[in-house]
Structures are given as C-alpha cells and as structure tokens.
C-alpha atoms as a PDB file:
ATOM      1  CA  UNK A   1     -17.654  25.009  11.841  1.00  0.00           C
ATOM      2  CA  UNK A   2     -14.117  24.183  10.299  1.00  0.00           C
ATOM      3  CA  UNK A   3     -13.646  19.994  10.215  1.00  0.00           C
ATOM      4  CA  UNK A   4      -9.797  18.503   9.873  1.00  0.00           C
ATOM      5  CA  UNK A   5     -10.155  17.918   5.744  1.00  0.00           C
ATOM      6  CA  UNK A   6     -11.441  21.938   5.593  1.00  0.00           C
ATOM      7  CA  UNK A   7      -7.729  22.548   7.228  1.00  0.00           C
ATOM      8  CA  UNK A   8      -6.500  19.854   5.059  1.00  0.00           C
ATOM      9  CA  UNK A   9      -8.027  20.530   1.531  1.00  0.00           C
ATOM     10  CA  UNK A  10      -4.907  22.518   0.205  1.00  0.00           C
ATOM     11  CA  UNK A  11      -1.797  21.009   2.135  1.00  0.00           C
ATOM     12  CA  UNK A  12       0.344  18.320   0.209  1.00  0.00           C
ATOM     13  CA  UNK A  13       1.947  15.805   2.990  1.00  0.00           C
ATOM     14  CA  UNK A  14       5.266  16.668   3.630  1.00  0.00           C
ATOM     15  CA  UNK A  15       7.977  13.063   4.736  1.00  0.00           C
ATOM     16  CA  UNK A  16      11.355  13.657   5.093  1.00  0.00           C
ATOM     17  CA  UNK A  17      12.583  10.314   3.251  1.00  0.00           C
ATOM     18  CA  UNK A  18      13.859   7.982   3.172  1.00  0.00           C
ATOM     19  CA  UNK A  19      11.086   6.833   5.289  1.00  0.00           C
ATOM     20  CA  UNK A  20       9.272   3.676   5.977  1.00  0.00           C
ATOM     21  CA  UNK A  21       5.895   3.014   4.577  1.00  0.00           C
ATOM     22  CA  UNK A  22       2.995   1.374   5.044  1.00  0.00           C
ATOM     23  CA  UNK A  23       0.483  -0.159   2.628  1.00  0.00           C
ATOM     24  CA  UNK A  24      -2.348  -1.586   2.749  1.00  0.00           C
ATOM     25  CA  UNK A  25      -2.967  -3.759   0.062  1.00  0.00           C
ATOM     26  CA  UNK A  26      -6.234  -6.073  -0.535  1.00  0.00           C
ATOM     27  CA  UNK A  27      -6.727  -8.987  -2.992  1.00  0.00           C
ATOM     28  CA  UNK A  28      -9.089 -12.239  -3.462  1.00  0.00           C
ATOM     29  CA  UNK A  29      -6.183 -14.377  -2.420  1.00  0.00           C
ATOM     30  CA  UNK A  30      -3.505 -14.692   0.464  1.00  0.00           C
ATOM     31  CA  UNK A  31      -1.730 -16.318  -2.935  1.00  0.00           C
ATOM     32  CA  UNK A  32      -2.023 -13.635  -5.373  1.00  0.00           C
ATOM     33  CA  UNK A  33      -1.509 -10.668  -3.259  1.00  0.00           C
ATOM     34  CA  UNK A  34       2.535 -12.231  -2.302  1.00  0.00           C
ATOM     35  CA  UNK A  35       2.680 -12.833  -6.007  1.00  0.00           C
ATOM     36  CA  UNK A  36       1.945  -9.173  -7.011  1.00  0.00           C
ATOM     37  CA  UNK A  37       4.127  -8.105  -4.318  1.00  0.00           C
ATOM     38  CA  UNK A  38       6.808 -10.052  -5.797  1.00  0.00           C
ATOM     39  CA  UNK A  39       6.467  -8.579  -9.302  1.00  0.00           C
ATOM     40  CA  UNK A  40       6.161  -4.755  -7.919  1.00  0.00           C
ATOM     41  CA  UNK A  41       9.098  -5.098  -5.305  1.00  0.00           C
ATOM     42  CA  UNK A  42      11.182  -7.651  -6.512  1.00  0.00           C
ATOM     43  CA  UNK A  43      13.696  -8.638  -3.952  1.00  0.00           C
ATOM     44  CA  UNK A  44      13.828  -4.988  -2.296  1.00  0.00           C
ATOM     45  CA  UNK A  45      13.799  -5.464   1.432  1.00  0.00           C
ATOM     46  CA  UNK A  46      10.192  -5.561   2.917  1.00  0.00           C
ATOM     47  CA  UNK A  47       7.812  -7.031   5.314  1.00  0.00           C
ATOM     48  CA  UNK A  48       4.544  -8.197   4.427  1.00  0.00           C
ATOM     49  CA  UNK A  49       1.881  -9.286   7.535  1.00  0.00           C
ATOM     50  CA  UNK A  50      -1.507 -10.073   7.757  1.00  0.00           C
ATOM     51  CA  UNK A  51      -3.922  -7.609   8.001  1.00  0.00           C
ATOM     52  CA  UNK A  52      -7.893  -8.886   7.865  1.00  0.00           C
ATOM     53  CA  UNK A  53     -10.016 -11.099   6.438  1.00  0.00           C
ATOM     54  CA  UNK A  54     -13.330  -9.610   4.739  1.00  0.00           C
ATOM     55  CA  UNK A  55     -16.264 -11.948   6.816  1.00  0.00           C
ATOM     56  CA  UNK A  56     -17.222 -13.646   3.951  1.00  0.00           C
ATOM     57  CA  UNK A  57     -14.002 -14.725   2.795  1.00  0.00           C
ATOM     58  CA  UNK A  58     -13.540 -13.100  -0.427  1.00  0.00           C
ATOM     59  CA  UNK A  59     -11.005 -10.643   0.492  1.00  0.00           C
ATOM     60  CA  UNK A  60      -7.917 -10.616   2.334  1.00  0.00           C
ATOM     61  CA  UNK A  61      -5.932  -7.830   3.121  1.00  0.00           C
ATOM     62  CA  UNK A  62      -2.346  -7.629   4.232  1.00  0.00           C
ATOM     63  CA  UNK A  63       0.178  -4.580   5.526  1.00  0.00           C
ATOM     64  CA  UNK A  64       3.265  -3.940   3.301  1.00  0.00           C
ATOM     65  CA  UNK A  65       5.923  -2.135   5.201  1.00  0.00           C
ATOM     66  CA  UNK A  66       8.923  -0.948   3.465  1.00  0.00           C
ATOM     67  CA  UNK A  67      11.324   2.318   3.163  1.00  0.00           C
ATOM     68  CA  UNK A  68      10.980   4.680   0.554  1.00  0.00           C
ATOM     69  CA  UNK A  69      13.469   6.475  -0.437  1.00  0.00           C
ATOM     70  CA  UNK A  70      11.569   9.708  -2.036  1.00  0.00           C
ATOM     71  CA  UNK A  71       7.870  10.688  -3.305  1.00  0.00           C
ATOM     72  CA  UNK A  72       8.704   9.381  -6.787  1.00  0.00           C
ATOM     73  CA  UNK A  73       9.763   5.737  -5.003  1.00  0.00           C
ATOM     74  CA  UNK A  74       6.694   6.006  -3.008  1.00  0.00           C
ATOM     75  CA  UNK A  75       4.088   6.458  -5.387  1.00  0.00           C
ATOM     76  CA  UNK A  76       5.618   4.672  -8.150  1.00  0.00           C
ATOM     77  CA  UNK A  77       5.140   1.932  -5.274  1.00  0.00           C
ATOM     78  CA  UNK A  78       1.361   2.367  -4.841  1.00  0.00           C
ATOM     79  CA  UNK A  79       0.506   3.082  -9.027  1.00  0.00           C
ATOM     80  CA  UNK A  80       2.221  -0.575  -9.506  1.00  0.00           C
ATOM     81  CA  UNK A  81       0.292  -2.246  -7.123  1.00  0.00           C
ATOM     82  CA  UNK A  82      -2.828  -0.929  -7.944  1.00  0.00           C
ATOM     83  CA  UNK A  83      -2.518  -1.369 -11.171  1.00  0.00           C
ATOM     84  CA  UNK A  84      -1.579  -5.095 -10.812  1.00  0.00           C
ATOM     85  CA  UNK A  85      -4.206  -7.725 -12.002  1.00  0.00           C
ATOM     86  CA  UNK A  86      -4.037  -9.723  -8.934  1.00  0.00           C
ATOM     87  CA  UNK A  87      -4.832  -6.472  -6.175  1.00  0.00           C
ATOM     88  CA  UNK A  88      -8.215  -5.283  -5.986  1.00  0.00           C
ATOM     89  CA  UNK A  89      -7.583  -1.966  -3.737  1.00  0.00           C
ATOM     90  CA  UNK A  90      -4.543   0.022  -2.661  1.00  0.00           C
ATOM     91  CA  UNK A  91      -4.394   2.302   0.464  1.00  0.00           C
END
C-alpha cells in the first residue's frame, strides 16, 4: 500500500512568494529565544507568540510568523536560527 511520504519522496514544495511563514522555534528560555530572534531578523516585520511549554519546564517553544520573500529568504531564515547558540530545534 502507497502512504502520503511514498507520493511525497521526490516532490520539492512549490510557494508562490512572497509568502508568510511559520516557524516553530524551541529554546531553554522565553529570554533567549526573543534574543536570537532579534539577531536573525533584526527589525524585519514579524510576529512572535507563544507556542508550548515542555512539562517539565526546560523548553519553551514559540511560533515565528513572518513573509518571505523567496526560497533563498526562507531558508536562509531557518539555517540562522538553527544555527544560533541560544535555539535548540528549528521546524
């Protein structure tokens, strides 16, 4: 039987941009994670809202909506956030 990612496995996702964007971005601190948001955006227009909480505390994870204005903007986006010191996971 055929699942979704078998129809999946060889199609790149196609956006027409600019287009707004969503990440989900997860750090140890509420704190941190505006902090790295600062350094990778700057003072580009976005909106940044609370996501979860992990249940012991130790993570927090918040939604970072934005437009992008092409597939270079978008994952240039996602490569400096994850590779931030403060963010522990990008998605």
């Amino acid at each position: 039987m055929e699942t979704l990612n078998d129809k999946l496995e060889d199609r790149k996702l196609e956006l027409e941009y600019p287009c707004n964007w969503c990440y989900k971005v997860i750090a140890s601190q509420k704190e941190a994670l505006q902090q790295a948001v600062r350094d990778v955006i700057s003072e580009r227009e976005h909106k940044l809202t609370h996501s979860n909480n992990s249940k012991t505390g130790k993570y927090v994870s918040m939604n970072l909506d934005l437009l992008v204005h092409n597939e270079e903007d978008r994952q240039f986006i996602y490569d400096a956030l994850k590779a931030h010191q403060n963010i522990k996971m990008v998605l």
